[in-house]
Protein backbone atom coordinates (compact mmCIF):
# COMPACT_ATOMS: atom_id res chain seq x y z
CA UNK A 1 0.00 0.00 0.00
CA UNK A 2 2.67 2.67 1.11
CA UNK A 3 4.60 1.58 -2.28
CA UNK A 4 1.32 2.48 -4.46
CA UNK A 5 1.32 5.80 -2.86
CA UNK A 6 4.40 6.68 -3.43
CA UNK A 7 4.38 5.51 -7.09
CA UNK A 8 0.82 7.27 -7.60
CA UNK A 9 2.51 10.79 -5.82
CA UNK A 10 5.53 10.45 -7.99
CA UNK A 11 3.49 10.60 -10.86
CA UNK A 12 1.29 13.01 -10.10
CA UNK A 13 3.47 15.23 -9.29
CA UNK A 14 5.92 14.46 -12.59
CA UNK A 15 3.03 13.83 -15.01
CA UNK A 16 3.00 17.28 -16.89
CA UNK A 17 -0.36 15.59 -18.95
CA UNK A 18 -2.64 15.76 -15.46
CA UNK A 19 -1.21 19.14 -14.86
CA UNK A 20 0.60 18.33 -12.01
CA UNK A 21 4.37 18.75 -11.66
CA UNK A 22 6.63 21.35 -9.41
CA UNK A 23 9.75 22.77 -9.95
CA UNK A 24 12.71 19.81 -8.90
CA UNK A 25 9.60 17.14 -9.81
CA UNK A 26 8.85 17.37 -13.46
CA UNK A 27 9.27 20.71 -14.15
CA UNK A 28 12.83 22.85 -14.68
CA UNK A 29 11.70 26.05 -15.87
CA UNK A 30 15.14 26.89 -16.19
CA UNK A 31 16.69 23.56 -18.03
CA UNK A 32 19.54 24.75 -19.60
CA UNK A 33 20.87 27.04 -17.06
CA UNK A 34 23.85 27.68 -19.53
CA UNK A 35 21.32 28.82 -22.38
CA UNK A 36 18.73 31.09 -20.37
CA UNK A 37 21.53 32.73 -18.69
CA UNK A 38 23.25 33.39 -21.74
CA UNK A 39 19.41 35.12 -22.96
CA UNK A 40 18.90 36.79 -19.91
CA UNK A 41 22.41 38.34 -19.97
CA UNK A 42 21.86 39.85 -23.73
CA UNK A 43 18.11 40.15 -23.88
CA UNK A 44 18.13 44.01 -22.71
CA UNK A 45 20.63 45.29 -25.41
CA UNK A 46 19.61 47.21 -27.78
CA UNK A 47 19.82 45.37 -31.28
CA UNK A 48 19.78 47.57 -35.10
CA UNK A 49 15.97 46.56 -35.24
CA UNK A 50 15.00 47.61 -31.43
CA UNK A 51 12.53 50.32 -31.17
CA UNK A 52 14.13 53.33 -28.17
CA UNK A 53 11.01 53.94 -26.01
CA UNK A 54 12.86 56.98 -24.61
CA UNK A 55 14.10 57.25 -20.37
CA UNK A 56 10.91 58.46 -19.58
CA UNK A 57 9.04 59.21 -15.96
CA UNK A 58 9.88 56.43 -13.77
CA UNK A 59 11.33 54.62 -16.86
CA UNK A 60 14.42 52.41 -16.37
CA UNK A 61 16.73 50.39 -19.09
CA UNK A 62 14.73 47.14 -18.61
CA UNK A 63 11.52 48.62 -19.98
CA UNK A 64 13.27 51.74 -22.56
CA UNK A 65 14.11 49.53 -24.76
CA UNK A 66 11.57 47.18 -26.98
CA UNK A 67 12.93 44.32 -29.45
CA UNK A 68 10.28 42.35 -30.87
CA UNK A 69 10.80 38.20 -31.63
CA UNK A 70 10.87 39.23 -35.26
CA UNK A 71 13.74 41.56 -34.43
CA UNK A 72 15.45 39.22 -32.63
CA UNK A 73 14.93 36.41 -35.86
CA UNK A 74 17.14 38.17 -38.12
CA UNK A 75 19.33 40.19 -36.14
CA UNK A 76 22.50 38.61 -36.84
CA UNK A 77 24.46 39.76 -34.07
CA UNK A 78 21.97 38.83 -31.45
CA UNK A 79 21.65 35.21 -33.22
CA UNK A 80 25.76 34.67 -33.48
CA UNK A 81 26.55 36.20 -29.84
CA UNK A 82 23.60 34.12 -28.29
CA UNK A 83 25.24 31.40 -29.96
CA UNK A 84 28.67 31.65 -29.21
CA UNK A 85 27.70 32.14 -25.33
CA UNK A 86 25.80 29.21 -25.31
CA UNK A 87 28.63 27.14 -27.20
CA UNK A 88 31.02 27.89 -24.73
CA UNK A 89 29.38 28.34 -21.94
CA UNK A 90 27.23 25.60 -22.00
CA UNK A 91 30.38 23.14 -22.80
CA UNK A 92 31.69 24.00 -19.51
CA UNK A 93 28.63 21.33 -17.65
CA UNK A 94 29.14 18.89 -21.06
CA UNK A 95 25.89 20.06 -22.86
CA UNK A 96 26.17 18.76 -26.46
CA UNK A 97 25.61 21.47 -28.89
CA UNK A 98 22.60 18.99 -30.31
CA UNK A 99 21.01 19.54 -27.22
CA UNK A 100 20.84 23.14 -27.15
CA UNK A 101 18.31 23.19 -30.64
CA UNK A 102 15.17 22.62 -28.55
CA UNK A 103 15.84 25.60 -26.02
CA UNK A 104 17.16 27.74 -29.60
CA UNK A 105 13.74 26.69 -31.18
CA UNK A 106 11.96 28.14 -28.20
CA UNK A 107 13.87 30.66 -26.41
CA UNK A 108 15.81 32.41 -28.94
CA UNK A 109 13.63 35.06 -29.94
CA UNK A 110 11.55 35.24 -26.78
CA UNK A 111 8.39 33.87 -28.86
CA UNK A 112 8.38 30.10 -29.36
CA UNK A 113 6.13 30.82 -32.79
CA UNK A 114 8.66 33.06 -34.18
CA UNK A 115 11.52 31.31 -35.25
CA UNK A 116 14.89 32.06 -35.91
CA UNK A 117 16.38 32.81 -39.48
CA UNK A 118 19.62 30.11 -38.54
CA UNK A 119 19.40 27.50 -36.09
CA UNK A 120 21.68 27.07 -33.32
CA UNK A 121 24.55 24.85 -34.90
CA UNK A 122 23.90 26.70 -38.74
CA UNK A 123 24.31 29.88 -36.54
CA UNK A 124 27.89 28.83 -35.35
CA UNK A 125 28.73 28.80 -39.12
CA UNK A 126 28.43 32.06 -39.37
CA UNK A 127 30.76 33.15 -36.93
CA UNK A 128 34.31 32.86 -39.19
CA UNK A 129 36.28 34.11 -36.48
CA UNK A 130 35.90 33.58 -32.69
CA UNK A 131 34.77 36.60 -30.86
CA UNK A 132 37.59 38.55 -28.78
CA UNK A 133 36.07 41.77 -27.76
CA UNK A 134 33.67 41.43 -24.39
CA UNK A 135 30.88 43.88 -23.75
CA UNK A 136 31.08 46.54 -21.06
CA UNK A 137 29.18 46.15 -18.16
CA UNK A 138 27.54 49.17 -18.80
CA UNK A 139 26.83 48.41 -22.25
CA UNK A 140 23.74 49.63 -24.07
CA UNK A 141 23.87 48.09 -27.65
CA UNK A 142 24.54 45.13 -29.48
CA UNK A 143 25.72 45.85 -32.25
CA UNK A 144 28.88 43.05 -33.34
CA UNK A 145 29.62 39.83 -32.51
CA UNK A 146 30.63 40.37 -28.68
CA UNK A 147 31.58 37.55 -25.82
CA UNK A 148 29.12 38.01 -23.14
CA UNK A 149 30.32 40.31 -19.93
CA UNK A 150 31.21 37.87 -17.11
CA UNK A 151 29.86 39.86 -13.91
CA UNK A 152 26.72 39.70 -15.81
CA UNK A 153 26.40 36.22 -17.18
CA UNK A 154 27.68 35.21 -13.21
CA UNK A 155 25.20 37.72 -11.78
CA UNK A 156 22.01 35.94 -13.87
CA UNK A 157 23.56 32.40 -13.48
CA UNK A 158 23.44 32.92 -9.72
CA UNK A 159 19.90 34.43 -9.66
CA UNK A 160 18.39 31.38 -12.10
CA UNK A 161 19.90 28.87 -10.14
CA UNK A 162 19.10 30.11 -7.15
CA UNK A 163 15.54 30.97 -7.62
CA UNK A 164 15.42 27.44 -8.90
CA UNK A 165 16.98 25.65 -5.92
CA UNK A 166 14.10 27.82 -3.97
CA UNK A 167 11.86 26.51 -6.06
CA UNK A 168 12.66 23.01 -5.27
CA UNK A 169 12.85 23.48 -2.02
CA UNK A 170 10.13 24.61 -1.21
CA UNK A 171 8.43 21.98 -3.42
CA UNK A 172 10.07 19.70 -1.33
CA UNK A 173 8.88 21.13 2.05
CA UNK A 174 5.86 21.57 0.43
CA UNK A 175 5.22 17.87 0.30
CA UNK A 176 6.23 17.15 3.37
CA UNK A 177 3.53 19.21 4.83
CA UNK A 178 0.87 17.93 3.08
CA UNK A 179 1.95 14.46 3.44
CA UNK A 180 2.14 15.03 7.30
CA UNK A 181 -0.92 16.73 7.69
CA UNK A 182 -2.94 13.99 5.62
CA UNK A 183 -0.85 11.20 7.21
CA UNK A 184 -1.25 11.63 10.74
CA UNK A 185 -4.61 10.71 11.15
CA UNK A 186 -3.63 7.44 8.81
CA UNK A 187 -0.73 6.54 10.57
CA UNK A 188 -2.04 6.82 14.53
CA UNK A 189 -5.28 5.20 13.43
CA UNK A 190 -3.73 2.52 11.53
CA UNK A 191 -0.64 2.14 14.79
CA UNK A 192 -4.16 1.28 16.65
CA UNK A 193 -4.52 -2.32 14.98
CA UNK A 194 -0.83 -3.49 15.70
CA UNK A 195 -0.43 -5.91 18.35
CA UNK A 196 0.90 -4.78 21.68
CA UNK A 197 0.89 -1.01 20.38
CA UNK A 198 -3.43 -1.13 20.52
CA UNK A 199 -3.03 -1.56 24.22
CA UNK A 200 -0.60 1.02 24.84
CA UNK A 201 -2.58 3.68 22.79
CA UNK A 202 -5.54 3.07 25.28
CA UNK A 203 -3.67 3.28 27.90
CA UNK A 204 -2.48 7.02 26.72
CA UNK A 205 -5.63 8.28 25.37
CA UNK A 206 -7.26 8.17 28.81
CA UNK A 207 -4.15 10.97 30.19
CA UNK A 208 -3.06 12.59 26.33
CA UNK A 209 -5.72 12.49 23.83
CA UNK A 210 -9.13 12.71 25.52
CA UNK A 211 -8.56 15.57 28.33
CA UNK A 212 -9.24 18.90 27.94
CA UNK A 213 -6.20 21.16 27.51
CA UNK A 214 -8.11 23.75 29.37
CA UNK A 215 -10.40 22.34 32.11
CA UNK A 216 -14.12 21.17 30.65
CA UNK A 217 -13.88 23.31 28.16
CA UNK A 218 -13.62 20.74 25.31
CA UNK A 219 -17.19 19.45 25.84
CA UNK A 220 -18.72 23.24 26.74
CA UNK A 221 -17.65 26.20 25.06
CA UNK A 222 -15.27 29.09 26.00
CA UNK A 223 -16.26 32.05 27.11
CA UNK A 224 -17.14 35.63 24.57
CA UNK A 225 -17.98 32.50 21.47
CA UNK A 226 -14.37 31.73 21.92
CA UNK A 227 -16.04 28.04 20.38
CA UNK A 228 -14.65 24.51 21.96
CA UNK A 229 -11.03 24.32 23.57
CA UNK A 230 -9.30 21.37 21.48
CA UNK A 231 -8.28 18.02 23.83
CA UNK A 232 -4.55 17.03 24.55
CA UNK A 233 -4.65 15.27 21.51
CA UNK A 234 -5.95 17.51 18.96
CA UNK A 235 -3.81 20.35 20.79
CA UNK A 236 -0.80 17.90 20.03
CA UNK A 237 -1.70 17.74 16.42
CA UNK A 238 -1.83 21.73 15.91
CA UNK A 239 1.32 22.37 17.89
CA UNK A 240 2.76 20.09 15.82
CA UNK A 241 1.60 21.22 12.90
CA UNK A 242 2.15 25.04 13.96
CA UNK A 243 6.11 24.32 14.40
CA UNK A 244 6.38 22.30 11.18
CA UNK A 245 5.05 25.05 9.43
CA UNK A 246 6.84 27.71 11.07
CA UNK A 247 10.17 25.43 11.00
CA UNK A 248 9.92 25.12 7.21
CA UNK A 249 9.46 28.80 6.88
CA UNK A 250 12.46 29.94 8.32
CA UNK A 251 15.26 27.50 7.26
CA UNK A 252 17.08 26.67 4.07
CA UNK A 253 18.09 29.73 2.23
CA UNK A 254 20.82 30.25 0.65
CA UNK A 255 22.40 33.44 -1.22
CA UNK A 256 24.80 35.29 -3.19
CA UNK A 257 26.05 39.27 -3.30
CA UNK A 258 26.25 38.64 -7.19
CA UNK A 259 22.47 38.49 -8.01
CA UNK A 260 20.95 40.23 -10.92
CA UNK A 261 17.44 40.00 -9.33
CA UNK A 262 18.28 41.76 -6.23
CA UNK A 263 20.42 44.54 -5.73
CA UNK A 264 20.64 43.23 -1.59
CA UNK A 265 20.97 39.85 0.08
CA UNK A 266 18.35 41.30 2.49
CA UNK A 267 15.93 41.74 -0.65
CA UNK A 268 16.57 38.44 -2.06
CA UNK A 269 16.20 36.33 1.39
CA UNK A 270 13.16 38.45 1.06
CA UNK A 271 11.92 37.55 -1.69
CA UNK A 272 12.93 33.77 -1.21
CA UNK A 273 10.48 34.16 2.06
CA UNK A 274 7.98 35.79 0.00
CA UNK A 275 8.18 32.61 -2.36
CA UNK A 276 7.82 29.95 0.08
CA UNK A 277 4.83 31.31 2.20
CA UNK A 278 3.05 31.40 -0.54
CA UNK A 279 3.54 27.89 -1.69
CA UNK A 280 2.64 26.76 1.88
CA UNK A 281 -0.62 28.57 1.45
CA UNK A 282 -1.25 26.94 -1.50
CA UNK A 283 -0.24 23.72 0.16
CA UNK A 284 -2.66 24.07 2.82
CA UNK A 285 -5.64 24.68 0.68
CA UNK A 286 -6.52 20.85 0.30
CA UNK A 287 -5.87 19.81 3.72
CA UNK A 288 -8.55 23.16 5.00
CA UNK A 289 -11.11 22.29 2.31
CA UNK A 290 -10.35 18.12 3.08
CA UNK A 291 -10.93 18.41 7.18
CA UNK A 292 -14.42 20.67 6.26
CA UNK A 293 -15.80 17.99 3.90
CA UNK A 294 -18.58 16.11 4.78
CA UNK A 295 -17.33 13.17 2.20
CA UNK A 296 -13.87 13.76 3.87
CA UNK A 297 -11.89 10.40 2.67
CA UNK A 298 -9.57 10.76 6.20
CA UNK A 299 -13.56 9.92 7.83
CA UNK A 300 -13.36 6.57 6.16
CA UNK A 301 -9.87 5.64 6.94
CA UNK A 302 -9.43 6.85 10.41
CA UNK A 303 -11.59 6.99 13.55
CA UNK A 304 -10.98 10.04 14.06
CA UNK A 305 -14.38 11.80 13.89
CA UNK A 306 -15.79 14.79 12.35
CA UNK A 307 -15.80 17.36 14.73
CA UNK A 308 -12.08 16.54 15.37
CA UNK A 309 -11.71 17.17 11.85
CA UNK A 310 -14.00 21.02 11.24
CA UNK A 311 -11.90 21.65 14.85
CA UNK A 312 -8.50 20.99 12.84
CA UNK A 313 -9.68 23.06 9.71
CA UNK A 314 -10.37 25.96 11.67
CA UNK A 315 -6.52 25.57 12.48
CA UNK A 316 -5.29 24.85 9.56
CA UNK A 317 -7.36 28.22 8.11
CA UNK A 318 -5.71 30.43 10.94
CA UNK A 319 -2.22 29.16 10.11
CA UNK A 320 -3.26 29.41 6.11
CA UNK A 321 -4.25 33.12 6.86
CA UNK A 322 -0.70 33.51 9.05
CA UNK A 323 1.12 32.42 5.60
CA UNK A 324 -1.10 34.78 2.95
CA UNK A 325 -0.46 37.87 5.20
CA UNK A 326 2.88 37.29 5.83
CA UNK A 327 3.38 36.86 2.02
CA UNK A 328 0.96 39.88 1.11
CA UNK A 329 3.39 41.69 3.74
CA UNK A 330 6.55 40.88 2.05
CA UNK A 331 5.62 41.61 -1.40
CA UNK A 332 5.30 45.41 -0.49
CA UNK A 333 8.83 46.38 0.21
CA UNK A 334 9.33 44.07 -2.68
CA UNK A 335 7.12 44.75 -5.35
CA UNK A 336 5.68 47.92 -4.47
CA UNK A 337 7.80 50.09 -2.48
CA UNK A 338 6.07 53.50 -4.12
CA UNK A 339 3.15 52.08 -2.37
CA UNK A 340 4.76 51.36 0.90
CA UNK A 341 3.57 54.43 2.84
CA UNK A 342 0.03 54.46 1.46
CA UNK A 343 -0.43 51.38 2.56
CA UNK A 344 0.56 52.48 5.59
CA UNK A 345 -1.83 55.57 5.38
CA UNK A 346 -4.42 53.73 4.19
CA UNK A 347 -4.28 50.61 6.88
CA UNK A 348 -4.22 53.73 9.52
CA UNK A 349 -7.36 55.92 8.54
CA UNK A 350 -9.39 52.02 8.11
CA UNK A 351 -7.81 51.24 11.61
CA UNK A 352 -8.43 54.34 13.39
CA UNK A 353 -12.01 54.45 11.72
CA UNK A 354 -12.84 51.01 12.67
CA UNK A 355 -11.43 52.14 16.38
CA UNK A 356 -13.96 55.20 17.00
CA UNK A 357 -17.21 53.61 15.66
CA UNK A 358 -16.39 50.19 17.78
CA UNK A 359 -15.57 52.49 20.80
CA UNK A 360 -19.13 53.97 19.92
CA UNK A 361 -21.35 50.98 19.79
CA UNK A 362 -19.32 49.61 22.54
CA UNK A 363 -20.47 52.45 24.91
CA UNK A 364 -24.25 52.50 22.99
CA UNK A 365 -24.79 48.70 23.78
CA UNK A 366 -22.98 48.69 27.18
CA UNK A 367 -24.75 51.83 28.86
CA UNK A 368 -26.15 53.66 25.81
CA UNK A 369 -25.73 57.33 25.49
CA UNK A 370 -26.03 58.68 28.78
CA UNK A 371 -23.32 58.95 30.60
CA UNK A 372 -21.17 61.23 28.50
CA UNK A 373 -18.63 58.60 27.34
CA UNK A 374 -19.46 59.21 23.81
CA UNK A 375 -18.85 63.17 24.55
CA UNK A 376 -15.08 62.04 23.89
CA UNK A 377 -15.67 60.18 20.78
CA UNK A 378 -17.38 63.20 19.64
CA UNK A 379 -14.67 65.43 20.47
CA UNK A 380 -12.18 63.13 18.72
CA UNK A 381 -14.28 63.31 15.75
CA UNK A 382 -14.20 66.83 15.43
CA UNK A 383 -10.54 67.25 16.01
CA UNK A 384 -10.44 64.81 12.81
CA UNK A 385 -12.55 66.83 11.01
CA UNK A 386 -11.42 70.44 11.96
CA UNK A 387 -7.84 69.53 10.44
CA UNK A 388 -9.24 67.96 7.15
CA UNK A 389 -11.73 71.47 6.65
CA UNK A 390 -8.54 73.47 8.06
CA UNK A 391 -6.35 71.40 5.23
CA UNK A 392 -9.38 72.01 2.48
CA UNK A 393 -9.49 75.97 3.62
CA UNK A 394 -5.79 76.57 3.41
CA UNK A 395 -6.09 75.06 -0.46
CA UNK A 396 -8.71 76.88 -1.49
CA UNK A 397 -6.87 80.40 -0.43
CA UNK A 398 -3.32 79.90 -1.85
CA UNK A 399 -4.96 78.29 -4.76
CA UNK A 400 -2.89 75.51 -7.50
CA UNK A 401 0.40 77.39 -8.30
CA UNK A 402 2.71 76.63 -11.27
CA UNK A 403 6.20 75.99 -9.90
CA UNK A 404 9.66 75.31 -11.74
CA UNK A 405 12.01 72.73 -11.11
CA UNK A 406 15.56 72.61 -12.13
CA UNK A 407 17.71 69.93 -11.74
CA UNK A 408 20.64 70.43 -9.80
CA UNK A 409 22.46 67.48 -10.25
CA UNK A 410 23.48 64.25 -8.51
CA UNK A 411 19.70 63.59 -7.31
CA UNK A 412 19.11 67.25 -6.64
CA UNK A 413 16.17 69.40 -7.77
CA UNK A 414 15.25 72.57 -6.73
CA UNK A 415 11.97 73.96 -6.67
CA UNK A 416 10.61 77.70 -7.23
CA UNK A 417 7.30 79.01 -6.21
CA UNK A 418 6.24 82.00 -7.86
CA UNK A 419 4.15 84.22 -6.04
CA UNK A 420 4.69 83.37 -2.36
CA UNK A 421 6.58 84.98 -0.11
CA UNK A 422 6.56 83.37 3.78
CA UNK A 423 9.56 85.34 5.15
CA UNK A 424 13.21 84.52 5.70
CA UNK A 425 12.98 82.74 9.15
CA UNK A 426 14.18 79.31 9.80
CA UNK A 427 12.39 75.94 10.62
CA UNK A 428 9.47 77.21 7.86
CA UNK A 429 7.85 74.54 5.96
CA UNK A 430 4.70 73.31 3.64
CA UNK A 431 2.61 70.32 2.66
CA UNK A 432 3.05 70.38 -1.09
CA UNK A 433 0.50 68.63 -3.30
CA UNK A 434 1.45 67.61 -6.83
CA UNK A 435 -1.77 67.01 -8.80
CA UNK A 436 -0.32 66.42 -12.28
CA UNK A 437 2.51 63.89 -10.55
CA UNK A 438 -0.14 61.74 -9.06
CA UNK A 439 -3.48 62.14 -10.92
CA UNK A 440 -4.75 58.93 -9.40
CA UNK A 441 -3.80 60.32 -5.71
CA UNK A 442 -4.36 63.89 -5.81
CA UNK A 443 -4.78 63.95 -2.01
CA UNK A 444 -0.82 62.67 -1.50
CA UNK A 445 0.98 65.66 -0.17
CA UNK A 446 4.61 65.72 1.78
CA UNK A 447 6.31 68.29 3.90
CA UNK A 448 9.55 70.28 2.78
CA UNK A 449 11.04 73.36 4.34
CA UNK A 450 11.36 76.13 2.22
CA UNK A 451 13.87 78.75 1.40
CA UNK A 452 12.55 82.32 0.08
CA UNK A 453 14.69 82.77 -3.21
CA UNK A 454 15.55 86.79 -2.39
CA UNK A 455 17.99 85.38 -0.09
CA UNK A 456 19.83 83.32 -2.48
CA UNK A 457 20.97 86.56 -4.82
CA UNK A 458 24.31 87.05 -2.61
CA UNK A 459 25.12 83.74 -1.80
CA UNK A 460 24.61 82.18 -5.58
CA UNK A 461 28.04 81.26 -6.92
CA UNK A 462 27.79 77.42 -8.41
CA UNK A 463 29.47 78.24 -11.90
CA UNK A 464 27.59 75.06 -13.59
CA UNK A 465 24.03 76.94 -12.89
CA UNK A 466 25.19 80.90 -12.70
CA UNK A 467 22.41 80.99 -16.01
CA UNK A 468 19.81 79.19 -13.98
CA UNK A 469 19.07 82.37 -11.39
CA UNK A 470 15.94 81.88 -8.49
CA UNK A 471 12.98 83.70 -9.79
CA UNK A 472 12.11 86.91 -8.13
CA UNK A 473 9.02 86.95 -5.16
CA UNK A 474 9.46 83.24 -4.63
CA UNK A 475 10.25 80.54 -2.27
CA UNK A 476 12.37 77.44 -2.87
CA UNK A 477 13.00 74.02 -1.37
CA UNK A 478 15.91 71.81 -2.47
CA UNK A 479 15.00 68.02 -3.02
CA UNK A 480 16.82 64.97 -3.08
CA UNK A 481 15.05 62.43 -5.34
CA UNK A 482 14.01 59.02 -4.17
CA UNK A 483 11.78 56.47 -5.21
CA UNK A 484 8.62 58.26 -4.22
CA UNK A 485 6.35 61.34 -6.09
CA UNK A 486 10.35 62.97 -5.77
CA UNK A 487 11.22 60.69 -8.73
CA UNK A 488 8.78 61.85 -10.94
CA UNK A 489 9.90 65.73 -10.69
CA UNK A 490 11.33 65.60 -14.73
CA UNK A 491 11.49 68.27 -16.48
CA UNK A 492 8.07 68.91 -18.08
CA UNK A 493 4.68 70.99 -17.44
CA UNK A 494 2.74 70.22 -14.33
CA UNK A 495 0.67 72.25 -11.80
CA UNK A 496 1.41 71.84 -7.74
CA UNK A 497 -0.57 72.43 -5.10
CA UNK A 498 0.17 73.80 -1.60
CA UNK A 499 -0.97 73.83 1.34
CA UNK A 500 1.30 76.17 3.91
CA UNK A 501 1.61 74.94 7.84
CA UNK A 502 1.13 77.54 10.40
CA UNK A 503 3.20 80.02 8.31
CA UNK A 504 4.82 78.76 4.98
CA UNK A 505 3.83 77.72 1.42
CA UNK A 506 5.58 75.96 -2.05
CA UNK A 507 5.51 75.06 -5.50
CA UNK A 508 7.54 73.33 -8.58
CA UNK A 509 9.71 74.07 -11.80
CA UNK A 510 12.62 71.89 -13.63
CA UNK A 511 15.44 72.37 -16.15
CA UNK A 512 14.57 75.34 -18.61
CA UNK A 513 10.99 74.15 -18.94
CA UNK A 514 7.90 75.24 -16.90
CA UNK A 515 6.62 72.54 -14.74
């Protein structure tokens, strides 16, 4: 019986027909390493045929640049160096050149219904001289014949074999959580009809399994709908499963500086994290939706019975919801880091709104409205409001401003406001709004201090911007661009908004063109 599992597992999971398969069982996503590192190394180059999107707004070289599959068919230098990398790279882990046609056929042009003009091997023809010149690092184009640049072939060889190993890891752990879950019921049911170990098991159900872990409470519910307390037993089972879980989660990793993924080890332990709790998530779906069936197969093979089993999925749900949030968590900082802080924002208002209406109908049901404890709810209210109509106010009298921005250099901009003056004294500074940055969050606004510009005509003396003078009647404030709405201050038309504090006020402008 235990060998027809294991035969029917292996091939479920390595049969790619019943759509089964995971990464280390049946499917290697990135089988040859030698030939999608070689791609992934080359495949942001610029070939003759590419089309230059431009380094726009938030733009970067990974997504400036667009070659098509059709470009890549009969661009000869992006056929003969793909080639040439793979031929001796590839002949460094004895992969016959005869072996590489399938991954050519399907990965050489990035579409596998666009093929090539030359096939791999008729593609080494072509090349009547081997290649001696390597390309730079830094290196934009394509344009010759060129050996691949080893930092970057090492850096995306590290990060696909990596991700990989992850990915079989995980697999692996993956497995062995389900398999426990669903076997432990099998296995301590099935220990029950061995001779000699039956009469021990009765013996420790009367002091482990049956019990309470907290007093009566497993036949009579908790207090506040708290539900059933599980036995000795059950509690066993979920402690269990608890540490396996949170065992798996935590141990394994491995990493390298040299990663083209991730520009930190932090960020790709990270992201490794981020991989694996959501696998386990996935993992646990069948064994939550198996305990909560009535036509659960465990009922017929074990005695265990079926309120031990809806007692164990409302377990296995909490620790399910433990791995989704903790993955949801980590894909923020990863993913999303622009959205970082409204999420933040965002979690806060819900939060704080959720807080003052429970507070409310806490006091309404336990005394109702007549002893004044709402009178504090109410105040809190209106201190929300008064800064949000305060906020609104300010707006509405300074109005949307144009501004001008010019960049500075080195991650500096500076920013002129024409038309506001707020004085010369220190420690001055506004909530700026920038409308035409962030038309799908006009409300996003962020302090800076300000400068007023009439005190910047004596001290002035940067030779590289002497032409680029402050504009007369307004107030500045110097930025250092990050990843944020900062980023996005390029040198083109936009309107800002401002909204002073108790004294000052801003606005925008960039290089030679009006913001």
């Amino acid at each position: 019986m235990k060998f027809s599992f294991a035969i029917w597992l292996r091939c479920l999971l390595t049969t790619p027909v019943l759509g089964g398969g995971l990464v280390g069982y049946g499917i290697y996503p990135y089988n040859p390493y030698c030939g999608f590192t070689c791609d992934r190394s080359l495949s942001l180059l610029m070939l003759d045929c590419s089309t230059d999107m431009g380094m726009g707004s938030g733009m970067s070289m990974s997504n400036s640049v667009m070659t098509s599959a059709v470009c890549r068919a009969i661009d000869t230098n992006w056929l003969t160096t793909l080639a040439w990398c793979m031929y001796t790279k590839c002949a460094e882990y004895d992969v016959a050149t005869s072996d590489l046609e399938p991954f050519w056929e399907q990965q050489c042009t990035g579409d596998p219904t666009v093929a090539p003009k030359w096939g791999c091997s008729v593609t080494l023809t072509k090349i009547t001289s081997p290649p001696t010149q390597e390309l730079n690092s830094t290196a934009t184009d394509l344009n010759f014949t060129a050996l691949v640049n080893e930092d970057t072939y090492l850096s995306q060889w590290n990060a696909l074999t990596l991700v990989q190993r992850e990915n079989g890891v995980e697999g692996a752990y993956g497995i062995a959580l389900f398999v426990t879950g669903f076997g432990i019921p099998i296995i301590l049911t099935w220990l029950g009809y061995v001779p000699y170990v039956s009469g021990l098991l009765d013996k420790i159900k009367l002091y482990i399994v049956y019990p309470s872990i907290i007093g009566t409470y497993q036949i009579r519910p908790l207090p506040y709908r708290l539900g059933n307390a599980p036995t000795i037993g059950q509690g066993l089972y979920i402690a269990m499963f608890f540490i396996l879980n949170l065992t798996l989660t935590a141990v394994n990793y491995r990493s390298k500086i040299a990663m083209a993924w991730y520009a930190t080890m932090q960020k790709e332990v990270t992201a490794y994290i981020f991989y694996r709790t959501e696998v386990f998530a996935f993992v646990l779906l069948p064994l939550l939706l198996l305990f909560s069936s009535r036509n659960n197969i465990l009922l017929w093979m074990t005695n265990w019975s079926h309120s031990t089993y809806l007692l164990l999925h409302r377990w296995v749900a909490r620790i399910f919801t433990l791995q989704v949030l903790l993955h949801s968590l980590l894909a923020l900082p990863l993913y999303y880091p622009g959205y970082a802080y409204e999420f933040f924002l965002i979690s806060h208002i819900v939060l704080s709104v959720f807080i003052i209406v429970g507070c409310w109908y806490h006091v309404y049901y336990w005394i109702g409205l007549t002893w004044g404890y709402e009178t504090w709810l109410y105040a809190a209210c209106a201190v929300w409001f008064f800064d949000r109509l305060a906020r609104v106010g300010r707006i509405l009298k300074k109005g949307v401003r144009r501004s001008k921005v010019t960049d500075l250099g080195g991650g500096y901009v500076r920013i002129d406001v024409a038309g506001i003056r707020w004085g010369s004294e220190p420690g001055k500074h506004v909530y700026a709004y920038f409308p035409t940055l962030t038309p799908l969050r006009p409300w996003e606004n962020h302090p800076f201090s300000i400068l007023p510009t009439v005190s910047l005509h004596s001290s002035f003396h940067n030779p590289s911007l002497e032409n680029i003078s402050p504009a007369e009647g307004s107030d500045q404030i110097d930025v250092k661009k990050h990843d944020g709405i900062t980023e996005r201050t390029k040198s083109k038309k936009t309107s800002l908004g401002s909204r002073p504090t108790l004294r000052p006020a801003i606005t925008g402008r960039r290089r030679h063109r009006n913001y």
